[in-house]
Structures are given as C-alpha cells and as structure tokens.
PDB file of N, CA and C in Angstrom:
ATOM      1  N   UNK A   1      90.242 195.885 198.953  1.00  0.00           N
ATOM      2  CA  UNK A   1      89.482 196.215 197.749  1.00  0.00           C
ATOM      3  C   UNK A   1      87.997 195.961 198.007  1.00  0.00           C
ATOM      4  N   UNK A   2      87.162 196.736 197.800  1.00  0.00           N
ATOM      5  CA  UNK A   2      86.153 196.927 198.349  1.00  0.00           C
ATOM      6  C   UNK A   2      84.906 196.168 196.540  1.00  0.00           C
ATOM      7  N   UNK A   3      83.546 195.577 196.643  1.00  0.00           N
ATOM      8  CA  UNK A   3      83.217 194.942 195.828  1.00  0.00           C
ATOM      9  C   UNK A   3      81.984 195.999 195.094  1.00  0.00           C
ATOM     10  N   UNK A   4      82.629 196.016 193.934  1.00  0.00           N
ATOM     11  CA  UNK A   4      82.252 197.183 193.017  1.00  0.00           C
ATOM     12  C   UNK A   4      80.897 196.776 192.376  1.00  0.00           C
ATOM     13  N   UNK A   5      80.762 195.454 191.882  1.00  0.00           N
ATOM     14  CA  UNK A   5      79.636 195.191 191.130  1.00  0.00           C
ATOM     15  C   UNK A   5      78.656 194.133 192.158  1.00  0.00           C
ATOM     16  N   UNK A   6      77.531 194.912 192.941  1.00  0.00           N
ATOM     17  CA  UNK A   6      76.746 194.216 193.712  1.00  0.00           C
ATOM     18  C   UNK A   6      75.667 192.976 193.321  1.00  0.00           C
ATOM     19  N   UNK A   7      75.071 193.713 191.975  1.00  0.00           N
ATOM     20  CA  UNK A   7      74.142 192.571 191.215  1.00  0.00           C
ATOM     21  C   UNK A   7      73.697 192.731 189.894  1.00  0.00           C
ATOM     22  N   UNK A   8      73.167 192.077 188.757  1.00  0.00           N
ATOM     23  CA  UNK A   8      72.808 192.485 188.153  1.00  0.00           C
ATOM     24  C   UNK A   8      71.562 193.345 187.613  1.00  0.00           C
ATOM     25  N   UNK A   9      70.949 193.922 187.212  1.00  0.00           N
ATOM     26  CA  UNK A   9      69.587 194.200 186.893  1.00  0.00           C
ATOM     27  C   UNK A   9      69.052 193.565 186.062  1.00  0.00           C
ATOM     28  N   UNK A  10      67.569 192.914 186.515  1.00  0.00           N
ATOM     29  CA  UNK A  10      67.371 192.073 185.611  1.00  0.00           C
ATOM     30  C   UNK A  10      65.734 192.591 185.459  1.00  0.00           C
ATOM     31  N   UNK A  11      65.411 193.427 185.210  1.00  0.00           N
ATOM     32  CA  UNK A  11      64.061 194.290 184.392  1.00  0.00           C
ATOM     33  C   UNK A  11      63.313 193.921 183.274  1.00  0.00           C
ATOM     34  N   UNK A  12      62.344 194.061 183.253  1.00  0.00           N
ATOM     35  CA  UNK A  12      61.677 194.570 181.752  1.00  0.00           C
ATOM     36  C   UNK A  12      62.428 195.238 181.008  1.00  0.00           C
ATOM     37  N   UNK A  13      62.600 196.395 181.443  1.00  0.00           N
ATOM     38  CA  UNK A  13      63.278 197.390 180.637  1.00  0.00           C
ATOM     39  C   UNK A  13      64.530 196.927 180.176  1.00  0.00           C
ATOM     40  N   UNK A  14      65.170 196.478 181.073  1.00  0.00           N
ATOM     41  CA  UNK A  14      67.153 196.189 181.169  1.00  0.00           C
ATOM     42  C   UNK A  14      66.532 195.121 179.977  1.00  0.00           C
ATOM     43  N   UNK A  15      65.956 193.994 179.961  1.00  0.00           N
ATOM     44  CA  UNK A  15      65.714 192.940 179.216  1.00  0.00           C
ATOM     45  C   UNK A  15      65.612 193.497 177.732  1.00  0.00           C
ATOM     46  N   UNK A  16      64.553 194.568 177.623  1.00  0.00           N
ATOM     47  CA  UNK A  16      64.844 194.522 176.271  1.00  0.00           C
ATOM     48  C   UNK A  16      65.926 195.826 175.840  1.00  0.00           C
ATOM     49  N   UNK A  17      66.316 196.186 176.769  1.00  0.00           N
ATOM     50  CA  UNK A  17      67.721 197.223 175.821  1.00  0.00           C
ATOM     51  C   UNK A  17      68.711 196.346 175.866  1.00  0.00           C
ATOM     52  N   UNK A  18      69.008 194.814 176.015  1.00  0.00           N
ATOM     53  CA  UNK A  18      69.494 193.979 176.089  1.00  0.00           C
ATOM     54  C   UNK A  18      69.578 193.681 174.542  1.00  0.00           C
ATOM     55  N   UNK A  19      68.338 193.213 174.400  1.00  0.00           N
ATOM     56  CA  UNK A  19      67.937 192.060 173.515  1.00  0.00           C
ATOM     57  C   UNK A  19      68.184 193.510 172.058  1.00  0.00           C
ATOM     58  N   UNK A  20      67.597 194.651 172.075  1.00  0.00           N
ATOM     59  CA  UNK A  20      67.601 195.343 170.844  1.00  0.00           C
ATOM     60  C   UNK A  20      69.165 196.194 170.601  1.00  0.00           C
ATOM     61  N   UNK A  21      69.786 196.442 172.549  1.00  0.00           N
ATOM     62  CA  UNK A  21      71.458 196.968 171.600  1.00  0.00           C
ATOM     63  C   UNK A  21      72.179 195.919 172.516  1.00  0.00           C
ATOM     64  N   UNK A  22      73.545 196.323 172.836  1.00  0.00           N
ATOM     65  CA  UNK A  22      74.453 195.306 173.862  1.00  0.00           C
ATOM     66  C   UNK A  22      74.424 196.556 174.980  1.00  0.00           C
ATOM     67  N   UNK A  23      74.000 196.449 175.556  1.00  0.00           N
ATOM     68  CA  UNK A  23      73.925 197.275 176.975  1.00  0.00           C
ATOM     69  C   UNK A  23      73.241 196.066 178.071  1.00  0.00           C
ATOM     70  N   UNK A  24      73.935 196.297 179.445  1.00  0.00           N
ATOM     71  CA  UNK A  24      73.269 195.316 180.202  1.00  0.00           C
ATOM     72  C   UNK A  24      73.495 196.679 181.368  1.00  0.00           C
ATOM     73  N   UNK A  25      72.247 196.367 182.402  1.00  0.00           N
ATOM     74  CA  UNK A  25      72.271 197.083 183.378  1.00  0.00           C
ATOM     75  C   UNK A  25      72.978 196.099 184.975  1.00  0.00           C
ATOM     76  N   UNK A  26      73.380 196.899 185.667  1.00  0.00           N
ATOM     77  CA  UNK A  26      73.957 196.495 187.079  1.00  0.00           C
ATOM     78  C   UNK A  26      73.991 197.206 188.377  1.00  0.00           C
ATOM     79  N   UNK A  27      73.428 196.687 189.169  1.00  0.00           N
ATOM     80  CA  UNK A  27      73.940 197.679 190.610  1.00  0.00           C
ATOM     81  C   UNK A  27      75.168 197.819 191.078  1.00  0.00           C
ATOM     82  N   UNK A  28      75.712 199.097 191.536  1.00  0.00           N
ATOM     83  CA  UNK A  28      76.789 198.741 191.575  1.00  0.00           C
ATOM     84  C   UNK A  28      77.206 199.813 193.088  1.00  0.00           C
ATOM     85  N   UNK A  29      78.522 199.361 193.344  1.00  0.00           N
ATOM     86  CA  UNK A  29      78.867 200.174 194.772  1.00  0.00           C
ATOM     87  C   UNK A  29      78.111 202.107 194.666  1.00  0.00           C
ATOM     88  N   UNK A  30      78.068 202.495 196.099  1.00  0.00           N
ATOM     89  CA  UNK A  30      77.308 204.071 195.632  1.00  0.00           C
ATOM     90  C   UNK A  30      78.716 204.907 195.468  1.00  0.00           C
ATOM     91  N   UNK A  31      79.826 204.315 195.850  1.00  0.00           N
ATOM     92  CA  UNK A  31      81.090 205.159 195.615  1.00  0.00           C
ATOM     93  C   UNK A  31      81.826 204.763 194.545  1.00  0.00           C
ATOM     94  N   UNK A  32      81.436 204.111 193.815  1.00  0.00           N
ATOM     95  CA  UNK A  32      82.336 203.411 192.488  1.00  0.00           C
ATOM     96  C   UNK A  32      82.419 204.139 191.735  1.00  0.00           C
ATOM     97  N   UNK A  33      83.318 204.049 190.684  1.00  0.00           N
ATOM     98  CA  UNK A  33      83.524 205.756 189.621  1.00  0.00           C
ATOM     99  C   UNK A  33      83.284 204.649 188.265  1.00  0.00           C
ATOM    100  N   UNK A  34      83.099 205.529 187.277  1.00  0.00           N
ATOM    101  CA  UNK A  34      82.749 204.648 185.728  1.00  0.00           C
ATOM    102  C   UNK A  34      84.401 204.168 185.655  1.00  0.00           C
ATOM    103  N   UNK A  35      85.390 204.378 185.846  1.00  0.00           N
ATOM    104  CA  UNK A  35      86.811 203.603 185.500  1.00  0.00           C
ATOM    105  C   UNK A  35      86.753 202.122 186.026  1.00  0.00           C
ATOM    106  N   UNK A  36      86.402 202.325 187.533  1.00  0.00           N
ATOM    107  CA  UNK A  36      86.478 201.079 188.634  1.00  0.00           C
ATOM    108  C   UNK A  36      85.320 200.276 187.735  1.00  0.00           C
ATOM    109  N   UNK A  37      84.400 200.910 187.530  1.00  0.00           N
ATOM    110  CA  UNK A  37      82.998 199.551 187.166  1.00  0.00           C
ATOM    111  C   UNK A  37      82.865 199.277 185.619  1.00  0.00           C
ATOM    112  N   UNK A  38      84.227 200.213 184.904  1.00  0.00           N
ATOM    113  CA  UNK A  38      84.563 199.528 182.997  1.00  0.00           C
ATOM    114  C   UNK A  38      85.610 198.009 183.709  1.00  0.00           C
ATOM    115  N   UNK A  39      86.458 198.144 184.742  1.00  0.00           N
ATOM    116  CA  UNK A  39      87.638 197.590 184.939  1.00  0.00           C
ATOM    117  C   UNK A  39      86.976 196.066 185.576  1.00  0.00           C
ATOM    118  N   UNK A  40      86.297 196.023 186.788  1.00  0.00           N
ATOM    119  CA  UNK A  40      85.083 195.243 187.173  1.00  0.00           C
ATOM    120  C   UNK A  40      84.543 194.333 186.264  1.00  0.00           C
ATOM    121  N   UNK A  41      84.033 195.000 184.994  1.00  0.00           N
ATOM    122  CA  UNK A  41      83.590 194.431 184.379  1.00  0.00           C
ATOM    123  C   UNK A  41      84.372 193.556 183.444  1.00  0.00           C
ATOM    124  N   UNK A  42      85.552 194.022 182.704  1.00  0.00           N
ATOM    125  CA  UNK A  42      86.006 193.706 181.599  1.00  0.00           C
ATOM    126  C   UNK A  42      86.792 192.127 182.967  1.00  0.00           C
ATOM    127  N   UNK A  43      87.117 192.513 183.783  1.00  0.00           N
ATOM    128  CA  UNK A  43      87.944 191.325 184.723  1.00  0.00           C
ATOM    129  C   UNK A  43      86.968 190.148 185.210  1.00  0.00           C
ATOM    130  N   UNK A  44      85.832 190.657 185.404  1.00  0.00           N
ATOM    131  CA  UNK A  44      84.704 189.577 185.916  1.00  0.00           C
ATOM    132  C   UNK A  44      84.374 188.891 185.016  1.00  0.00           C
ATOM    133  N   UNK A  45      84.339 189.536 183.606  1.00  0.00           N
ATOM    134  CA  UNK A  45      83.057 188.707 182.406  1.00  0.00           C
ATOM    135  C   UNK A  45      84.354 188.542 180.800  1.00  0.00           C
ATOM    136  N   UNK A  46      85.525 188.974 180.961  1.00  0.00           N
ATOM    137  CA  UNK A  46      86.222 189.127 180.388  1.00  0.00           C
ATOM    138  C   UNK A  46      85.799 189.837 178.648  1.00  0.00           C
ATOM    139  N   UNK A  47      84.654 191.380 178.231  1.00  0.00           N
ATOM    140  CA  UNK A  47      84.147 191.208 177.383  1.00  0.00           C
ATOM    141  C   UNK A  47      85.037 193.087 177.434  1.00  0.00           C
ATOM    142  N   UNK A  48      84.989 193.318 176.053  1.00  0.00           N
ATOM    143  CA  UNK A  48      85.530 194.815 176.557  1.00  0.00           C
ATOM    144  C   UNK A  48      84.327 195.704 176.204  1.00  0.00           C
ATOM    145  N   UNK A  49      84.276 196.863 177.172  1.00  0.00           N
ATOM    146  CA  UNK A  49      83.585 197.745 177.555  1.00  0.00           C
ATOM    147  C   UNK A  49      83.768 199.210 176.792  1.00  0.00           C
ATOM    148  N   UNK A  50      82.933 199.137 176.324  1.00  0.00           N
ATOM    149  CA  UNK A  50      83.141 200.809 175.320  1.00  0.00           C
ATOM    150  C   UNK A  50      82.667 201.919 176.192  1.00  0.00           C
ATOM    151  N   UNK A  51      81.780 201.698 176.707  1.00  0.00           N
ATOM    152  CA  UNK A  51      81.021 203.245 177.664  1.00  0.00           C
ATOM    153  C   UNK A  51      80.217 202.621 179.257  1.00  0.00           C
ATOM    154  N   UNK A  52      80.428 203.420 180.050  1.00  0.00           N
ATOM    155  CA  UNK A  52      79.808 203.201 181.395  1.00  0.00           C
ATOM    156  C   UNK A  52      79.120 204.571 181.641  1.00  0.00           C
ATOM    157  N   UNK A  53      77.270 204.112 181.974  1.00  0.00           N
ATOM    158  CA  UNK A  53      76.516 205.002 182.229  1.00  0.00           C
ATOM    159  C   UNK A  53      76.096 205.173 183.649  1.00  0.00           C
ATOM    160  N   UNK A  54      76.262 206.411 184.417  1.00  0.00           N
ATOM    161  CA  UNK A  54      75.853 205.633 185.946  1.00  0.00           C
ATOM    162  C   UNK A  54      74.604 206.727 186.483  1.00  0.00           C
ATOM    163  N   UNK A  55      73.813 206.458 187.379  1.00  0.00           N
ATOM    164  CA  UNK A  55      72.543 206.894 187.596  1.00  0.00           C
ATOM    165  C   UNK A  55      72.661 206.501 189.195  1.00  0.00           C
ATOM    166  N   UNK A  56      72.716 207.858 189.714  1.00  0.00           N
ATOM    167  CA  UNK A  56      72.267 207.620 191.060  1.00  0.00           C
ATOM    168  C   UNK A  56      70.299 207.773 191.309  1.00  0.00           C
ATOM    169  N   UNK A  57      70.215 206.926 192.161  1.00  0.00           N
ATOM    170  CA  UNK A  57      68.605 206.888 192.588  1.00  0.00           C
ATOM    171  C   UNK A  57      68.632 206.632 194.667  1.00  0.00           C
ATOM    172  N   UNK A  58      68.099 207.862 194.634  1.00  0.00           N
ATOM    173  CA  UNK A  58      67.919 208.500 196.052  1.00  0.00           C
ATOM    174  C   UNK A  58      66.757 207.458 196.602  1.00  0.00           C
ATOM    175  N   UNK A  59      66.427 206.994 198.392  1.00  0.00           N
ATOM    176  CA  UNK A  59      66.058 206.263 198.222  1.00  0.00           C
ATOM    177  C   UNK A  59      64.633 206.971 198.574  1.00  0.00           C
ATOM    178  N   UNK A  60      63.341 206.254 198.446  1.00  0.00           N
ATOM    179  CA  UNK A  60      62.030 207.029 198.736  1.00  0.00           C
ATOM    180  C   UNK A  60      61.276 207.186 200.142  1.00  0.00           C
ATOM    181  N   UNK A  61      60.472 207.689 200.561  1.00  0.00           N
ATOM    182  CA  UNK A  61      60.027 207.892 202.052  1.00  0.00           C
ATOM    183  C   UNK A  61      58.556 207.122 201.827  1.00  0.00           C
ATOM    184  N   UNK A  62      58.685 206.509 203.003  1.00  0.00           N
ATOM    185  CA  UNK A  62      57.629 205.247 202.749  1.00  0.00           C
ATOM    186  C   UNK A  62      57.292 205.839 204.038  1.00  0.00           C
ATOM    187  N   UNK A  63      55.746 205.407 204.978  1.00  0.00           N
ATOM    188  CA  UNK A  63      54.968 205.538 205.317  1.00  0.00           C
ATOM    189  C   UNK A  63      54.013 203.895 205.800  1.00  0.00           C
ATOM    190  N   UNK A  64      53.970 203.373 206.735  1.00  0.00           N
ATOM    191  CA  UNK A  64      52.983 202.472 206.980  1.00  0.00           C
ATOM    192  C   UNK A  64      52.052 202.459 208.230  1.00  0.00           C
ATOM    193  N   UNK A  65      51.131 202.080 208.241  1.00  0.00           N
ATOM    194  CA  UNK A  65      49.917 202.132 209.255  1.00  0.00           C
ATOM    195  C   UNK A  65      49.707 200.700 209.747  1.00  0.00           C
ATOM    196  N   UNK A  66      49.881 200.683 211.154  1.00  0.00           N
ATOM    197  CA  UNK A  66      49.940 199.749 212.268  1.00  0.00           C
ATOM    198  C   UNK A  66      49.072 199.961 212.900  1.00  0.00           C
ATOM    199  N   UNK A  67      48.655 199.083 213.739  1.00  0.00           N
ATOM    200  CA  UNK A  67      47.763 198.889 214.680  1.00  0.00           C
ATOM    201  C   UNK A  67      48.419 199.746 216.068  1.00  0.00           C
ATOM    202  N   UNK A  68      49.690 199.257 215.796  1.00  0.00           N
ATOM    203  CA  UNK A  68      50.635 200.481 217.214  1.00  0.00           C
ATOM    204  C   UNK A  68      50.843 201.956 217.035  1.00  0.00           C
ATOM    205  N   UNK A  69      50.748 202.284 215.638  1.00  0.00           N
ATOM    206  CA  UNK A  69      50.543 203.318 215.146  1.00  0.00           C
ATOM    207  C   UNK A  69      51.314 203.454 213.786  1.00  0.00           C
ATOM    208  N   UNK A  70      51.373 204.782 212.981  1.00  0.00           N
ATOM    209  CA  UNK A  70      52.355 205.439 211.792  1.00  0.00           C
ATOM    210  C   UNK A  70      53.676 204.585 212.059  1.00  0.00           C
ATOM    211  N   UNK A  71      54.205 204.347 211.169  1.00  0.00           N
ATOM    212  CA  UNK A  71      56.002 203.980 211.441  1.00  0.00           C
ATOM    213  C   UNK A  71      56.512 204.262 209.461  1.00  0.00           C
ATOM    214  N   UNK A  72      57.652 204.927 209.764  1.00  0.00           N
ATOM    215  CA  UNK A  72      58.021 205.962 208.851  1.00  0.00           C
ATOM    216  C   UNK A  72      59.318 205.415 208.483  1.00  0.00           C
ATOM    217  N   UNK A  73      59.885 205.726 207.207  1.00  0.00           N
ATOM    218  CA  UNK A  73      61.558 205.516 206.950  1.00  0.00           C
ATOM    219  C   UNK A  73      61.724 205.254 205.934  1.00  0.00           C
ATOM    220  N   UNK A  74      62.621 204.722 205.089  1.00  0.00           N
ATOM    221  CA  UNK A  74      62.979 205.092 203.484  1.00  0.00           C
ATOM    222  C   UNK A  74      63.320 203.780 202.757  1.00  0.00           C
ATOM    223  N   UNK A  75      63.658 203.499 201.592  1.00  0.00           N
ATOM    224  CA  UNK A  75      63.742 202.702 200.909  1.00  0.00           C
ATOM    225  C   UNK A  75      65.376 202.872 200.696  1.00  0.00           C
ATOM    226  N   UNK A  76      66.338 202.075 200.450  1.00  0.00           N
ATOM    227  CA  UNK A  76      67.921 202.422 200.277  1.00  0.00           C
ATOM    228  C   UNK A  76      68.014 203.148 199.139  1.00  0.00           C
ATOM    229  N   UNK A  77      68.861 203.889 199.463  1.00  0.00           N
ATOM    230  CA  UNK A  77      69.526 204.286 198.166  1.00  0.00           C
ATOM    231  C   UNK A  77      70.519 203.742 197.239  1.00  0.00           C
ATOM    232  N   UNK A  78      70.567 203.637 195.603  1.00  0.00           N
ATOM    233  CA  UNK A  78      71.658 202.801 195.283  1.00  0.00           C
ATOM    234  C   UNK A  78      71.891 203.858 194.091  1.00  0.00           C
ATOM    235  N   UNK A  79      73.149 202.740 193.221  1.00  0.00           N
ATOM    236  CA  UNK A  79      73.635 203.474 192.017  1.00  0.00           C
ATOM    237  C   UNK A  79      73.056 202.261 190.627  1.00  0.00           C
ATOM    238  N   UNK A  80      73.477 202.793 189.880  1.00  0.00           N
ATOM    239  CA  UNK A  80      73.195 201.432 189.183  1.00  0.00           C
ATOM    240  C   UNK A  80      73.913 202.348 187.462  1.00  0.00           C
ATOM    241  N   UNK A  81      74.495 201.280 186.939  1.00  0.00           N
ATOM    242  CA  UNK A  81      75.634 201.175 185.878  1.00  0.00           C
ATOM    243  C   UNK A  81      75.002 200.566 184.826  1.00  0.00           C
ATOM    244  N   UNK A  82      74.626 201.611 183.636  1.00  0.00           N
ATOM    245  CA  UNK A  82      74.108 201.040 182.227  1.00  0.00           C
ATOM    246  C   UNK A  82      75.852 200.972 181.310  1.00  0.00           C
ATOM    247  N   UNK A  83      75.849 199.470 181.002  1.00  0.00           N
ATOM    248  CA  UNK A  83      77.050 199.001 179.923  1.00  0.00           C
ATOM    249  C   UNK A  83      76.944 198.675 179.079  1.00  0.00           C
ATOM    250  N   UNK A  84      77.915 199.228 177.958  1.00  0.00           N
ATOM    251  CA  UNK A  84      77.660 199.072 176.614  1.00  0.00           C
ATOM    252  C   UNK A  84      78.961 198.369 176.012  1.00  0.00           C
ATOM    253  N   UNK A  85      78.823 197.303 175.605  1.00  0.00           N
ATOM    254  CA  UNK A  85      79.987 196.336 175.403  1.00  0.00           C
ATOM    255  C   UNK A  85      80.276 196.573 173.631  1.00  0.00           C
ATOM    256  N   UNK A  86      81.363 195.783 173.451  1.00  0.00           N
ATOM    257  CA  UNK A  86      81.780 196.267 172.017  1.00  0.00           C
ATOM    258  C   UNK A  86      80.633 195.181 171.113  1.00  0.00           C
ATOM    259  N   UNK A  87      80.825 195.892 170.162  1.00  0.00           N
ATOM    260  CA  UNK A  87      79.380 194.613 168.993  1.00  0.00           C
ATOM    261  C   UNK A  87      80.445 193.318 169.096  1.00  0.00           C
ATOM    262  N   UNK A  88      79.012 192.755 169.136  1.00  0.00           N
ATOM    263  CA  UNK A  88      79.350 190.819 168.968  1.00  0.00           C
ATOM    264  C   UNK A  88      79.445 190.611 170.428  1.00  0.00           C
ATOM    265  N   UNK A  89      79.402 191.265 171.271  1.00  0.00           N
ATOM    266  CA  UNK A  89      80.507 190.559 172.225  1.00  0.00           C
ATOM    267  C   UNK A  89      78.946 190.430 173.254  1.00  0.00           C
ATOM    268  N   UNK A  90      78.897 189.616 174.341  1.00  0.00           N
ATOM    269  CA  UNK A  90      77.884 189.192 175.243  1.00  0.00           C
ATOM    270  C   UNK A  90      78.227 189.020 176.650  1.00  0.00           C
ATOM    271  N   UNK A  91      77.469 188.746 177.724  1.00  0.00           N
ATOM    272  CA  UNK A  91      77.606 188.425 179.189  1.00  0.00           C
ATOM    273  C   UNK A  91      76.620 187.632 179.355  1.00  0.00           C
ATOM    274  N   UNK A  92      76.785 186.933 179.640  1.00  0.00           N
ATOM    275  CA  UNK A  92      75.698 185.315 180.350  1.00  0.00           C
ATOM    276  C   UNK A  92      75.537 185.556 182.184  1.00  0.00           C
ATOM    277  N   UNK A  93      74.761 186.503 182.200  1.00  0.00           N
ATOM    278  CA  UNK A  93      73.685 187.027 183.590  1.00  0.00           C
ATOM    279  C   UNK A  93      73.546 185.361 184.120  1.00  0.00           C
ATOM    280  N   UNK A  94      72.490 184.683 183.335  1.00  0.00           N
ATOM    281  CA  UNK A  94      72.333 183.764 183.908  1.00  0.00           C
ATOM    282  C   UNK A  94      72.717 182.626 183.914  1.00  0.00           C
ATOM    283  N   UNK A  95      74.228 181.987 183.644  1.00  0.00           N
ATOM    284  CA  UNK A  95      74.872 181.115 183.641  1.00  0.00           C
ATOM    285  C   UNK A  95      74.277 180.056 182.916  1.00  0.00           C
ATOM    286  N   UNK A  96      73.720 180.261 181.627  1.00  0.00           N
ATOM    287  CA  UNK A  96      73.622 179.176 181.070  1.00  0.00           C
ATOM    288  C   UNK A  96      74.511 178.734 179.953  1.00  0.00           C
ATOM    289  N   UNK A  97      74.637 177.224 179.923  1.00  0.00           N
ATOM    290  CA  UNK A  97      75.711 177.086 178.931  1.00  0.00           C
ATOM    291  C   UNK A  97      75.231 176.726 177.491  1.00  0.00           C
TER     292      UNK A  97
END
C-alpha cells in the first residue's frame, strides 16, 4: 500500500478557507484518486468527508546563473487535495491538545 497523504498544506490561503468554511488543504500522492484520499482521510483523522477536490500543478522551469555557467531544470510536480469535512467536525494539523 503505497502512502496517499504526503503533507499537509499549511498557506495563507489554506488558513483562511479553514478558519471561514471546514475545508483543509493537503498534498497528496500524484496517482491517488478522490476515493483513496476521502478513505485516507476519514482512517487517519477519523472525521467524515463529504467532498474531495484535487488539482494537479505541473512543475515550473527554473533557470540559474553560475559562475560555471546557465544550469536549467524544474521545480516537482505535485497534486494537492482540497477537503471538505461534514459541519462541526475538525482536524488538528498541528497536534495541539
């Protein structure tokens, strides 16, 4: 079994679509399907999951200047999983009690 939910996102942005609905953002495997990363979730954080949003982001072509010369190559590519949990219900990202 291969590990579906890599990290969380922890943004500006993710922060406040947090704080104003129950959606939390996550990185997650680039082959994971929205079933595997509702199932992931509800087993890791035990909260139930109404909708899984997923967004692939291609990675970018970067460019730097050396003294040895140009050196060229890309930034990774990932996926990343917007979740929307049922009302009331929460995930503690940062383990506080």
């Amino acid at each position: 079994m291969r590990k579906v939910l890599i990290r969380p996102l922890i943004t500006e942005k993710m922060t406040e679509l947090t704080e104003r609905e129950v959606k939390y953002g996550f990185v997650v495997d680039i082959n994971a399907n929205k079933v595997e990363i509702a199932k992931a979730i509800e087993s890791k954080f035990e909260v139930d999951v109404v909708s899984v949003n997923t967004i692939r982001h291609k990675g970018k072509k970067k460019t730097q200047f050396t003294k040895k010369g140009r050196f060229t190559g890309r930034t990774p590519k990932f996926k990343k999983a917007i979740i929307t949990l049922k009302e009331g219900q929460t995930i503690d990202i940062f383990g506080e009690a």
